[in-house]
Protein backbone atom coordinates (compact mmCIF):
# COMPACT_ATOMS: atom_id res chain seq x y z
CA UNK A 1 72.87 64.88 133.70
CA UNK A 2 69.91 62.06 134.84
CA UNK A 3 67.64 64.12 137.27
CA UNK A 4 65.30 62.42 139.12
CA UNK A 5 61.33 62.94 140.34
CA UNK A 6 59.42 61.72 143.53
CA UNK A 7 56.30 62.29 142.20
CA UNK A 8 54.34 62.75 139.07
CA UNK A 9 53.73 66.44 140.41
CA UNK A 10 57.36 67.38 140.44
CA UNK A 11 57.41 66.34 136.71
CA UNK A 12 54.19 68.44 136.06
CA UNK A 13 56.47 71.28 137.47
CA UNK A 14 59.27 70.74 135.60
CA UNK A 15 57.46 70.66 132.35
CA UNK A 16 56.07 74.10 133.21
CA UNK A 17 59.09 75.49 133.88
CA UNK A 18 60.26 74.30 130.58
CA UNK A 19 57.09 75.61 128.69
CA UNK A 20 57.83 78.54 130.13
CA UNK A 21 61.57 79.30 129.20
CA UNK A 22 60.43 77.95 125.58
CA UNK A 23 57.90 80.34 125.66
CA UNK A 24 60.31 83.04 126.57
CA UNK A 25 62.68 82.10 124.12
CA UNK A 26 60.18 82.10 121.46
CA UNK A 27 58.54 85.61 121.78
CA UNK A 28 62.55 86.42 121.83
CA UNK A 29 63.06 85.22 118.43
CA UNK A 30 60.06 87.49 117.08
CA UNK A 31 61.86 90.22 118.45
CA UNK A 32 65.42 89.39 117.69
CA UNK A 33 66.58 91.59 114.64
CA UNK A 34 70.38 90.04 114.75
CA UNK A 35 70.32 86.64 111.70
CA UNK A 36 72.91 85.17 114.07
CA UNK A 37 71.17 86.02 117.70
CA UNK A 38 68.21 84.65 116.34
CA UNK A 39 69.06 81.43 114.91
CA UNK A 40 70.94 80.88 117.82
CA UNK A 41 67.67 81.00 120.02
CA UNK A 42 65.89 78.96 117.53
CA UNK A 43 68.29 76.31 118.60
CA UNK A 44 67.78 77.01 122.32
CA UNK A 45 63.96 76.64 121.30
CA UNK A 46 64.39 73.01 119.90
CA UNK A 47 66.43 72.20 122.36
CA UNK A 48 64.11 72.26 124.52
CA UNK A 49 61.25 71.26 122.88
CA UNK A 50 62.70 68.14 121.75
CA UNK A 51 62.80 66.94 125.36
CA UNK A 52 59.29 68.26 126.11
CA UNK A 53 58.07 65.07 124.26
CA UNK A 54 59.66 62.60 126.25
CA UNK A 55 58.91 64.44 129.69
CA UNK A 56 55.25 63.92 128.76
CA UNK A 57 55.60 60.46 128.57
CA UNK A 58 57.13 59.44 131.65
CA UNK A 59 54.86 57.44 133.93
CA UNK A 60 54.21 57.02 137.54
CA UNK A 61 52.30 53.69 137.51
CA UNK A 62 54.38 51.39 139.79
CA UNK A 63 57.44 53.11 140.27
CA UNK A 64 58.53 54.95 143.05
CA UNK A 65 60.95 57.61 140.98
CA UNK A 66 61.27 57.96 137.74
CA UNK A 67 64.18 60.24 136.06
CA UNK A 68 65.33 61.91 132.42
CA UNK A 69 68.66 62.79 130.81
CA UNK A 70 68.86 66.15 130.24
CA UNK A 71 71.42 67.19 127.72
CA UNK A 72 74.25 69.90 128.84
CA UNK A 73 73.07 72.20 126.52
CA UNK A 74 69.29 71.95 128.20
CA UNK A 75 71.24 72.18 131.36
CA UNK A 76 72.50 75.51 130.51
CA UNK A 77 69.42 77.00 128.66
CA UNK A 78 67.52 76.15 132.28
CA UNK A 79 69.82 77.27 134.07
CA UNK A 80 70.68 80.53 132.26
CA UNK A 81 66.53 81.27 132.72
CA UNK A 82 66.25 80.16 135.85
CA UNK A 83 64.69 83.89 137.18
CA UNK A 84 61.70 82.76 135.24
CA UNK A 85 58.42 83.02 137.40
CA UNK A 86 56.23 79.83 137.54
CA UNK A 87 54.20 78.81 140.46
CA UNK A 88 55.71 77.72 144.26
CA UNK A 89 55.88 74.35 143.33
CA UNK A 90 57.71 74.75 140.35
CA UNK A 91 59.89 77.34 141.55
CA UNK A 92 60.71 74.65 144.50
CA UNK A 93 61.62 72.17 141.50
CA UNK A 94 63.63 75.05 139.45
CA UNK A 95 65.61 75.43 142.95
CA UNK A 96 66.71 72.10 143.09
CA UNK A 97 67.57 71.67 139.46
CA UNK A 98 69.41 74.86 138.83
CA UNK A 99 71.06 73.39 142.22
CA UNK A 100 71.82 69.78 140.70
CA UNK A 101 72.89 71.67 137.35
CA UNK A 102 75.49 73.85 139.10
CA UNK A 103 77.31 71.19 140.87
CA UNK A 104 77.53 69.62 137.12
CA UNK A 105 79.04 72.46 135.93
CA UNK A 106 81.34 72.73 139.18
């Protein structure tokens, strides 16, 4: 799924939300007794930090938009934490992605 960014604040947001879920995810596999369940979330957990990386790259210099791939598996970790609380910009940017993510999936 290529989603796409006006502005070099909508990719600030979206990297947020992703810190966040990662975050999330993390503390879950401190708490996670089940081997399985928590392996499982370790994977969610480098899922989505391997594409925290290449967010942080992306410029703004002369171009108007800029986009990223994001994986169907990232696709359904965001979208499957998508009731995580970040600010009103980011929640704006969540909207819109879950959005784009469930007319994938449709």
């Amino acid at each position: 799924m290529l989603f796409k960014f006006s502005n070099k604040d909508e990719l600030k947001a979206l990297i947020r939300i992703l810190q966040e879920i990662s975050m999330e995810l993390e503390s879950l596999v401190h708490t996670e007794t089940d081997i399985f369940r928590k392996y499982e979330v370790s994977a969610r957990v480098e899922l989505i930090d391997e594409i925290l990386p290449k967010l942080m790259k992306k410029q703004f210099s002369k171009q108007l938009k800029s986009s990223i791939e994001i994986s169907k598996a990232v696709s359904i970790i965001i979208f499957q934490y998508r009731e995580i609380a970040v600010d009103i910009y980011a929640e704006v940017l969540k909207n819109r992605l879950v959005e784009t993510i469930y007319r994938e999936m449709v």
